[in-house]
C-alpha atoms as a PDB file:
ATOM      1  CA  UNK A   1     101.673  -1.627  66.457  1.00  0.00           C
ATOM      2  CA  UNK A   2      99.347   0.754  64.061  1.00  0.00           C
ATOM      3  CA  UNK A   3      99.941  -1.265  61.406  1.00  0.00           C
ATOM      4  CA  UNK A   4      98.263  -4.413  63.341  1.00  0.00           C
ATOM      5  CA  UNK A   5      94.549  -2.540  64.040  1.00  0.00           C
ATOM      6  CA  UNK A   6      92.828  -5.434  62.778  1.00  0.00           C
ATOM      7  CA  UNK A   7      94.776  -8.539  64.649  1.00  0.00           C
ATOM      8  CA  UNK A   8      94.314  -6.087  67.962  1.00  0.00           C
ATOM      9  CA  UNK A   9      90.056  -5.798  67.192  1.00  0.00           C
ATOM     10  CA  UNK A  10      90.048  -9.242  66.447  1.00  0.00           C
ATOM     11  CA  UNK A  11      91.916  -9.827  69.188  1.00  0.00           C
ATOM     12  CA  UNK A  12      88.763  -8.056  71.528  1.00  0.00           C
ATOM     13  CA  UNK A  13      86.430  -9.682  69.749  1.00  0.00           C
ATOM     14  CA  UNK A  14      87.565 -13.068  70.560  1.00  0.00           C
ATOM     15  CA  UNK A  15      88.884 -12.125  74.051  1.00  0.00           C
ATOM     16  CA  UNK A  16      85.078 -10.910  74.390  1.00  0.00           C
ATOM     17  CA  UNK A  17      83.851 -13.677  72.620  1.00  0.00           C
ATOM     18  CA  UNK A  18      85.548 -16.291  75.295  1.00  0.00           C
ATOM     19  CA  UNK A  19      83.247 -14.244  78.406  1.00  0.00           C
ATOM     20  CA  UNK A  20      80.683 -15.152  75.956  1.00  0.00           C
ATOM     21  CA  UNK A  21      81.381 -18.751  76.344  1.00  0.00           C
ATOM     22  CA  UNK A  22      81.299 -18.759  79.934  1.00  0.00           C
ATOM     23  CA  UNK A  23      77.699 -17.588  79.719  1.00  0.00           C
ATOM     24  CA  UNK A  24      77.157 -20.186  77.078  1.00  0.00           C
ATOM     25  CA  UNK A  25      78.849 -23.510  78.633  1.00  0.00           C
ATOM     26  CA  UNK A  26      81.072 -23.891  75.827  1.00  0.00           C
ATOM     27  CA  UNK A  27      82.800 -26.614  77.861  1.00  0.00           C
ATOM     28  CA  UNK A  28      79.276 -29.087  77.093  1.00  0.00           C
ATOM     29  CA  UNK A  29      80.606 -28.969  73.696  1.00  0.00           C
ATOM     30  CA  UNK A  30      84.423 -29.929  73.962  1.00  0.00           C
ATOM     31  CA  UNK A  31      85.312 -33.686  73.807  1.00  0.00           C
ATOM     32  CA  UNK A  32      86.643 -34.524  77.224  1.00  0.00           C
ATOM     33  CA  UNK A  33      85.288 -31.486  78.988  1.00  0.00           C
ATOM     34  CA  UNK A  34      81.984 -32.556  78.630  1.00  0.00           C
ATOM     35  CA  UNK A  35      82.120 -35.401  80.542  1.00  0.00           C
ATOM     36  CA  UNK A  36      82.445 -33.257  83.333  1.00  0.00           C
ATOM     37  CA  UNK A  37      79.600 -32.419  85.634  1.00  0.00           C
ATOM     38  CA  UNK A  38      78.553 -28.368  85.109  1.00  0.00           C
ATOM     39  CA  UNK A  39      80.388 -26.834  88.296  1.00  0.00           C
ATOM     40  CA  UNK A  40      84.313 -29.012  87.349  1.00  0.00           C
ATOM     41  CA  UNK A  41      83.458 -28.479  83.608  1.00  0.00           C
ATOM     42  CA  UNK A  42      83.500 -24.488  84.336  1.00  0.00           C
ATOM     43  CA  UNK A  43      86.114 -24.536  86.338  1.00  0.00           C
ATOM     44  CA  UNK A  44      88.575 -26.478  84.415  1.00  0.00           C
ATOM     45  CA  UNK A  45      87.740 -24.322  81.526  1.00  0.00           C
ATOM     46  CA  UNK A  46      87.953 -21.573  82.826  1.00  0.00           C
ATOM     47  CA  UNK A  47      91.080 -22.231  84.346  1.00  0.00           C
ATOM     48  CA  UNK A  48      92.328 -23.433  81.400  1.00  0.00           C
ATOM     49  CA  UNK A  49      92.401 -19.870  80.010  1.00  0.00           C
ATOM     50  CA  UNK A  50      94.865 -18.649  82.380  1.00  0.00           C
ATOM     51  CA  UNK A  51      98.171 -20.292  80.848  1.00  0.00           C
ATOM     52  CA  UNK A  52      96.134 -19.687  77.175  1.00  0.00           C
ATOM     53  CA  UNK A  53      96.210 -16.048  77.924  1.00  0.00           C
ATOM     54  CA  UNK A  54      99.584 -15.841  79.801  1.00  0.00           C
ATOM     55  CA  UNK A  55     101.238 -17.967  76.162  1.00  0.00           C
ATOM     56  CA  UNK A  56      99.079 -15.152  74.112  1.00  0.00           C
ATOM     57  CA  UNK A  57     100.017 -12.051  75.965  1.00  0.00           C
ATOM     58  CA  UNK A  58     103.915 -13.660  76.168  1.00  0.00           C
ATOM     59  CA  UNK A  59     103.734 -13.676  72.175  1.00  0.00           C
ATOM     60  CA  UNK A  60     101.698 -10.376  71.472  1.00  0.00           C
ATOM     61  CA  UNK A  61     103.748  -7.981  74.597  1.00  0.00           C
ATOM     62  CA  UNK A  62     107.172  -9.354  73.386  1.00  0.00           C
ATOM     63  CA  UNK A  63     110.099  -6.392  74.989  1.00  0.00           C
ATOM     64  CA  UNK A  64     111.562  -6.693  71.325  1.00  0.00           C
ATOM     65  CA  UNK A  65     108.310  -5.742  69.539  1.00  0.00           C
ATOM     66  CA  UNK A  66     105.174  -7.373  67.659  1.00  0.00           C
ATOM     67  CA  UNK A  67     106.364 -11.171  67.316  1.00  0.00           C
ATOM     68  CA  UNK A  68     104.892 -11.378  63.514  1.00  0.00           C
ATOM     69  CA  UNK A  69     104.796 -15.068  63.656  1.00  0.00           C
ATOM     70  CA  UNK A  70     102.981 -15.538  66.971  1.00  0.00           C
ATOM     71  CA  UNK A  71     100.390 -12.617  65.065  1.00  0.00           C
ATOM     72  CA  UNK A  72      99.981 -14.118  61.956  1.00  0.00           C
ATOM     73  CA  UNK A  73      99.213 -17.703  63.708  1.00  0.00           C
ATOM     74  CA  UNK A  74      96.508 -15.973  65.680  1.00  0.00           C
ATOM     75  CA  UNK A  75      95.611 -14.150  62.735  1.00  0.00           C
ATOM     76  CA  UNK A  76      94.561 -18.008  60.948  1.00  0.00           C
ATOM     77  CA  UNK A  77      93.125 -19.123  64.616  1.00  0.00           C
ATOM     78  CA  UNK A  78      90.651 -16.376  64.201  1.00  0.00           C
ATOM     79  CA  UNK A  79      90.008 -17.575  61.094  1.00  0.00           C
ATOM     80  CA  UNK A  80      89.424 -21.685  61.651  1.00  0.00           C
ATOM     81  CA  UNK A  81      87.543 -20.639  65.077  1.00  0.00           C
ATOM     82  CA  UNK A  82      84.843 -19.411  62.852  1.00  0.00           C
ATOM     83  CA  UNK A  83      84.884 -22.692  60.714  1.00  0.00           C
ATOM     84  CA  UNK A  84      84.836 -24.769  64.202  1.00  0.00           C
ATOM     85  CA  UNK A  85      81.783 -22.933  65.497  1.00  0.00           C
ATOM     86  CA  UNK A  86      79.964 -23.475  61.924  1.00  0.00           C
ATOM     87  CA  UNK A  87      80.685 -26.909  62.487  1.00  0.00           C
ATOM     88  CA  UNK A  88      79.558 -27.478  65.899  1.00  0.00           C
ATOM     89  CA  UNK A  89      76.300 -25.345  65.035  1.00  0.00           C
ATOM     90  CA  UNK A  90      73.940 -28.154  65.124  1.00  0.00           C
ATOM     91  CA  UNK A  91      75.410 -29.602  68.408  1.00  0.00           C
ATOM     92  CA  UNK A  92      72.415 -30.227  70.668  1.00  0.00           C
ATOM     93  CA  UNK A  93      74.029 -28.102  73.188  1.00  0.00           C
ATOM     94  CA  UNK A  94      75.536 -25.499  71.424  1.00  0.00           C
ATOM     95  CA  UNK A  95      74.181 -22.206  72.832  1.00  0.00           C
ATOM     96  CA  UNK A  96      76.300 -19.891  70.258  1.00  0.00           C
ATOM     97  CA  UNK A  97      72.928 -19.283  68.580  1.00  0.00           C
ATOM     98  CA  UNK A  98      72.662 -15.342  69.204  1.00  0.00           C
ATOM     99  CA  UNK A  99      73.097 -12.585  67.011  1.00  0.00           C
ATOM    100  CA  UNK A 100      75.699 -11.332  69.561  1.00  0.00           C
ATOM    101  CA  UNK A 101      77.983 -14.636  69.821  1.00  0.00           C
ATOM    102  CA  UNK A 102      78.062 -14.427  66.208  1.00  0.00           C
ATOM    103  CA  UNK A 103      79.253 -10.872  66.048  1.00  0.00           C
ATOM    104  CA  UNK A 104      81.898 -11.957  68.428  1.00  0.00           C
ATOM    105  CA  UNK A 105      82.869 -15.038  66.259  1.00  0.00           C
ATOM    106  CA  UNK A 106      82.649 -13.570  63.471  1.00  0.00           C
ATOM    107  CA  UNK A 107      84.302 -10.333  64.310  1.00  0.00           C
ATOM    108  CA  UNK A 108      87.794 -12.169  65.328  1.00  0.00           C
ATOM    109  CA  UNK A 109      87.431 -14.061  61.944  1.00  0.00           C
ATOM    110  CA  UNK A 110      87.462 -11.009  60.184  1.00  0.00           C
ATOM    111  CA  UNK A 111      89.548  -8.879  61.609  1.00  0.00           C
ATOM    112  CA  UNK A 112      92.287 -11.974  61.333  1.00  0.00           C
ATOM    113  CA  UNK A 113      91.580 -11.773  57.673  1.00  0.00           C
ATOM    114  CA  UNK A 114      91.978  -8.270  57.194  1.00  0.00           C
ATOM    115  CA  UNK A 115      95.138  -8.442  58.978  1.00  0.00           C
ATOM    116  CA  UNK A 116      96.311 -11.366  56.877  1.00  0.00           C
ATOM    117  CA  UNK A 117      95.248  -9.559  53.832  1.00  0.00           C
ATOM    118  CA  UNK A 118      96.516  -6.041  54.673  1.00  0.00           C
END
């Protein structure tokens, strides 16, 4: 598990980053979520996380050890999430515009590379 530091920070950077996008409304920004009014369009996201983090704790708490593949795929997730927020950075209501969602972003992009790379 040592030998995974930087999938496991970018990991709580993008666990903390996704509290983050309660607070900003991500959901205004999804295609098909946004169509929802505010109150169905927090709930469904939110709820939506549930089986998201049930599949990612499944892969990452596997009995038989570290599931490499399931790793390095999240590893290259953290990496096009940062390249998904760049692109919806103009979005009229994209409120990802502090110096704190960025650190969040940005910190899971990072620490996917170093684990890549390392």
């Amino acid at each position: 598990m040592n030998n995974h530091f930087f999938f496991f920070m970018a990991l709580a950077f993008i666990l903390t980053h996704e509290m983050d996008a309660v607070k900003a409304r991500e959901w205004v920004i999804f295609p098909g979520l946004s169509r929802l009014d505010d109150k169905t369009g927090y709930c469904v996201f939110t709820l939506l996380h549930v089986p998201l983090y049930l599949l990612l704790l499944l892969g990452v708490c596997n009995p038989n050890g570290l599931n490499a593949t399931v790793i390095r795929g999240l590893d290259v997730f953290f990496i096009v999430h940062v390249f998904l927020h760049t692109a919806y950075l103009k979005h009229p209501k994209n409120e990802f515009k502090s110096a704190l969602s960025w650190l969040l972003i940005l910190g899971a992009g990072v620490g996917g590379l170093l684990d890549l790379w390392l």
